[in-house]
N, C-alpha and C. Protein backbone atom coordinates (compact mmCIF):
# COMPACT_ATOMS: atom_id res chain seq x y z
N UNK A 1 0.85 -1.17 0.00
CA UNK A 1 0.00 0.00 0.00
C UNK A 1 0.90 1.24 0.00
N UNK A 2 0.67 2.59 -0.90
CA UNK A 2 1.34 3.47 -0.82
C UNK A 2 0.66 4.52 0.14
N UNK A 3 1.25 5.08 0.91
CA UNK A 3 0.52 6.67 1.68
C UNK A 3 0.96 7.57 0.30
N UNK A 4 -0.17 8.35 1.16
CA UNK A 4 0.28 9.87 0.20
C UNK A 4 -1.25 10.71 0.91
N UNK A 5 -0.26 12.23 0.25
CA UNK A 5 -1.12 13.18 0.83
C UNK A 5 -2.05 13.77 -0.42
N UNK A 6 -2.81 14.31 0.17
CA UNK A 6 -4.19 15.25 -0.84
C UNK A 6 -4.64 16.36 -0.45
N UNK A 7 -4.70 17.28 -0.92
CA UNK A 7 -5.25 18.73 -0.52
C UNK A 7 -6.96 18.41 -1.29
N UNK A 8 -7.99 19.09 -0.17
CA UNK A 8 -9.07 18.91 -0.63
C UNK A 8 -9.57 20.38 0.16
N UNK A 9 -10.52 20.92 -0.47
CA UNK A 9 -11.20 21.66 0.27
C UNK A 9 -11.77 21.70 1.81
N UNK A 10 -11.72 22.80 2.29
CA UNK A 10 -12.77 22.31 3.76
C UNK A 10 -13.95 22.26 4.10
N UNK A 11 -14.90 22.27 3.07
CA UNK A 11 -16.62 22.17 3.11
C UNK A 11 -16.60 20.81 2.87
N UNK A 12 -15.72 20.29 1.93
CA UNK A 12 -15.70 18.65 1.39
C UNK A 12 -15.01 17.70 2.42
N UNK A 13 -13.81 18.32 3.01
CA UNK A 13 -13.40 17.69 4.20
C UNK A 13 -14.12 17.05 5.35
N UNK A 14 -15.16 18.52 5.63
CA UNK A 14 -15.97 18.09 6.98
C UNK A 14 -17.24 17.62 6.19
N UNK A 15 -17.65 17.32 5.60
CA UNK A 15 -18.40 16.17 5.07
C UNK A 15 -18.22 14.94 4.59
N UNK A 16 -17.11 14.91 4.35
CA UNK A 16 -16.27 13.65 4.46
C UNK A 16 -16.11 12.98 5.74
N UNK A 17 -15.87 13.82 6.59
CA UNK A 17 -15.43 13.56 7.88
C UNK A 17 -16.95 13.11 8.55
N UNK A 18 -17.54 13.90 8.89
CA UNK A 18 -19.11 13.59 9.19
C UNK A 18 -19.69 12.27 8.37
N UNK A 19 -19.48 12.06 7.44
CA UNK A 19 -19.54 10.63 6.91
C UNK A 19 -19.32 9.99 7.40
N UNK A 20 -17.82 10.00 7.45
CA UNK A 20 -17.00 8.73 8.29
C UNK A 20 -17.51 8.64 9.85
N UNK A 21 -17.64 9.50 10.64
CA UNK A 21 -18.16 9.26 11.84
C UNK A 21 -19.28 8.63 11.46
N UNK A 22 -21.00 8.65 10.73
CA UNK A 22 -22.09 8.32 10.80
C UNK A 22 -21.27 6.82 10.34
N UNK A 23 -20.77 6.42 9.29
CA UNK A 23 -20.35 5.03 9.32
C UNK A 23 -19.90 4.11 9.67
N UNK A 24 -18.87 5.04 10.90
CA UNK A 24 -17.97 4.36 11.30
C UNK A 24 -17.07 3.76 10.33
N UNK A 25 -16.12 4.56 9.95
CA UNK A 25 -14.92 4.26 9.05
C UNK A 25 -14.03 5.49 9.01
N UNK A 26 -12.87 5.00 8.77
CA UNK A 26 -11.92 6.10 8.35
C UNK A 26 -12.11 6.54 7.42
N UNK A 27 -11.06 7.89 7.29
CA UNK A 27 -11.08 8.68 6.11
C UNK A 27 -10.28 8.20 4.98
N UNK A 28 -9.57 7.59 5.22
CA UNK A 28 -8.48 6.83 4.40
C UNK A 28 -9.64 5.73 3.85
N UNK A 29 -10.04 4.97 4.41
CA UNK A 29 -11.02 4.27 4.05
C UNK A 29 -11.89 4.63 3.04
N UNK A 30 -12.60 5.76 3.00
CA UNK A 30 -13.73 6.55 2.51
C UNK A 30 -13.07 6.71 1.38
N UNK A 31 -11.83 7.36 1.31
CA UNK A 31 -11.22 7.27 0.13
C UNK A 31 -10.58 6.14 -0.88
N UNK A 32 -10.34 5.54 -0.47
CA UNK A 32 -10.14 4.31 -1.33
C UNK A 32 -11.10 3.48 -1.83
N UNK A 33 -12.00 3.77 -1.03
CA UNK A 33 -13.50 3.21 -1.80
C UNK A 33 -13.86 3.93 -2.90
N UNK A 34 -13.91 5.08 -2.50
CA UNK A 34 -14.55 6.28 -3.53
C UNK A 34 -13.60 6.44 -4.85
N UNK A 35 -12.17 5.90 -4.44
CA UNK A 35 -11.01 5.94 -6.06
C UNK A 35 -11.47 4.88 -6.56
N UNK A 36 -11.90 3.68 -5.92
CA UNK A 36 -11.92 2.40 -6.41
C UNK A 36 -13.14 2.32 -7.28
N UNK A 37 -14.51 2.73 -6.69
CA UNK A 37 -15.81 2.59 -7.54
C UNK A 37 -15.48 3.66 -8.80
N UNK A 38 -14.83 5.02 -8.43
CA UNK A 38 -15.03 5.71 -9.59
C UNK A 38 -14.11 5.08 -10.91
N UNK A 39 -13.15 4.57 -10.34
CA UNK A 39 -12.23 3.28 -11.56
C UNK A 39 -12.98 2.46 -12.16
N UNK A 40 -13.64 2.12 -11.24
CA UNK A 40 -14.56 0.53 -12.35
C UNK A 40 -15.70 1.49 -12.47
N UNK A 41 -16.07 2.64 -12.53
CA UNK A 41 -17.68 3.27 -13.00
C UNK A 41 -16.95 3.89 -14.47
N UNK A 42 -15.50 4.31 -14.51
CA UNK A 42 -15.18 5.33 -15.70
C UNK A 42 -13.54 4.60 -15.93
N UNK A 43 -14.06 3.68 -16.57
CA UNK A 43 -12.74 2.73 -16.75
C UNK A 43 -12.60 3.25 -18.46
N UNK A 44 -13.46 3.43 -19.01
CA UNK A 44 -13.17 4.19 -20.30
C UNK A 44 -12.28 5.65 -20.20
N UNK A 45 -12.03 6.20 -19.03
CA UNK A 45 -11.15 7.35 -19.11
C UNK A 45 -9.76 7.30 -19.37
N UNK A 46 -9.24 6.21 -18.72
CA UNK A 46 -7.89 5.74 -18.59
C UNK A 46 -7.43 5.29 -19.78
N UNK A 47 -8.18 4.45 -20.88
CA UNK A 47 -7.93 4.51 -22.03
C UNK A 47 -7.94 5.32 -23.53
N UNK A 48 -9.01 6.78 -23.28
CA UNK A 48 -8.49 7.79 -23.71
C UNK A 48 -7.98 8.21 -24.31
N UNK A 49 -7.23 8.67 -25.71
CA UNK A 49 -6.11 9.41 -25.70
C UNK A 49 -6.41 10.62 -26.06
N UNK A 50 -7.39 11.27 -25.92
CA UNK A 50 -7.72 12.93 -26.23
C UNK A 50 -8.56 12.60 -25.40
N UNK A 51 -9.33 14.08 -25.05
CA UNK A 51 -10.69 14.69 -24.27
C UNK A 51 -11.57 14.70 -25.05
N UNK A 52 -12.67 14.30 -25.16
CA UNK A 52 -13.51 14.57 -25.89
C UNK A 52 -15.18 15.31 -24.98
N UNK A 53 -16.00 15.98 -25.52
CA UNK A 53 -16.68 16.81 -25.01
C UNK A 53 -17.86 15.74 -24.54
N UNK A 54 -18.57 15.53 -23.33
CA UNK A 54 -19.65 14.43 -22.86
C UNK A 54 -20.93 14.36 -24.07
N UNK A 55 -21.05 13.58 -24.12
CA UNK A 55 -22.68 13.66 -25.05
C UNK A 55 -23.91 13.36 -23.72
N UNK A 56 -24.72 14.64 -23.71
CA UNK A 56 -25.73 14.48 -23.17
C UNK A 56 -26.76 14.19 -23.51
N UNK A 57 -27.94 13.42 -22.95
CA UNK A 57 -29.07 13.67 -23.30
C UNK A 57 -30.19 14.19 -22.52
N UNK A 58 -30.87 15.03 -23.33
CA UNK A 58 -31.21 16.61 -22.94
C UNK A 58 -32.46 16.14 -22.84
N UNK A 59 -33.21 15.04 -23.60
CA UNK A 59 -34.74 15.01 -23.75
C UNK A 59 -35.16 15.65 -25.02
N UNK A 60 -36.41 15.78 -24.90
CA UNK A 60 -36.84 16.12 -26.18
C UNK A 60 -36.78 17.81 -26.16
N UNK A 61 -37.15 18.56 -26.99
CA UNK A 61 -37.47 20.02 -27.44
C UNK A 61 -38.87 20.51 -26.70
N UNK A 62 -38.68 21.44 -25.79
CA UNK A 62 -40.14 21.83 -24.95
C UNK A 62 -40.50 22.94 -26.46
N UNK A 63 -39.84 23.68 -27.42
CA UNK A 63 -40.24 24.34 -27.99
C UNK A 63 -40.12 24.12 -29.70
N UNK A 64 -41.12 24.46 -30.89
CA UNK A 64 -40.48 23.33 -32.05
C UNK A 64 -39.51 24.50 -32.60
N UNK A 65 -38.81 23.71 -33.56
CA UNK A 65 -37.65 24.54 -34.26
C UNK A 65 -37.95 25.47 -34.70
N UNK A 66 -39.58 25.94 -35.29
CA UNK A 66 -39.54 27.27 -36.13
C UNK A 66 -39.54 28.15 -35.23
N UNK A 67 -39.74 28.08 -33.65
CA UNK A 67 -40.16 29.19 -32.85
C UNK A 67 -38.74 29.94 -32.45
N UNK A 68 -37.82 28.61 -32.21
CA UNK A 68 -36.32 29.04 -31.76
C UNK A 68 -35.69 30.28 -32.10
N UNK A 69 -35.61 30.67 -33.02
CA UNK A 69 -34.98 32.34 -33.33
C UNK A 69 -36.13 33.27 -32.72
N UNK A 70 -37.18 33.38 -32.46
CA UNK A 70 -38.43 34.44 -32.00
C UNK A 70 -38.21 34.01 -30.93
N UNK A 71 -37.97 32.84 -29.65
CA UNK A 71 -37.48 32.59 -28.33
C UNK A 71 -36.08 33.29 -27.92
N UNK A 72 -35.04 33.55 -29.28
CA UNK A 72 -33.85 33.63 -28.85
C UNK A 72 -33.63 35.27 -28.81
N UNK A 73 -34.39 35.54 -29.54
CA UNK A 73 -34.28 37.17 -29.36
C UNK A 73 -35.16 37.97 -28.62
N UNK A 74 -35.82 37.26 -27.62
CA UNK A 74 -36.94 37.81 -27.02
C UNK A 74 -36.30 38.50 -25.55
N UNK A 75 -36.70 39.68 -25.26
CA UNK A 75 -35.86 39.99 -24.13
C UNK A 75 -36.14 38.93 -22.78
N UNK A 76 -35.03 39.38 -21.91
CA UNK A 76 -34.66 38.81 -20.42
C UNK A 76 -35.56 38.88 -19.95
N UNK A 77 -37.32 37.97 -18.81
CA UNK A 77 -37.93 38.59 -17.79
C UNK A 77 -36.98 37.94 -16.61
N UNK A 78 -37.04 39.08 -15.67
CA UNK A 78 -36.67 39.21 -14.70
C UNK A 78 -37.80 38.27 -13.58
């Protein structure tokens, strides 16, 4: 096993931490779980060789295409 250190924020820290107390587990713990699932959830990253932009899906169109330019220029309501 290797140690090593990590700088993380402190809003994420003490919720991390508050975790680990409700579970009863370390923080070291918490973390190696959390590297480990996100490895086998995004095992396609590591193989990679550029970035490419996410493809989302958005759902369908709440508005149809001819309206889109008369939606896009319509002023800001507040």
């Amino acid at each position: 096993m290797v140690r090593t250190q990590i700088q993380i924020p402190d809003d994420v820290y003490q919720k991390a931490k508050e975790y680990c107390r409700k579970q009863e587990m370390s923080l070291a713990e918490l973390c190696r779980r959390s590297l480990e699932q996100y490895l086998v959830q995004w095992p396609h990253s590591m193989e990679q060789k550029e970035w490419q932009l996410p493809v989302l899906s958005l759902g369908p169109f709440i508005a149809p295409c001819s309206e889109w330019r008369t939606l896009a220029n319509e002023p800001e309501q507040a």
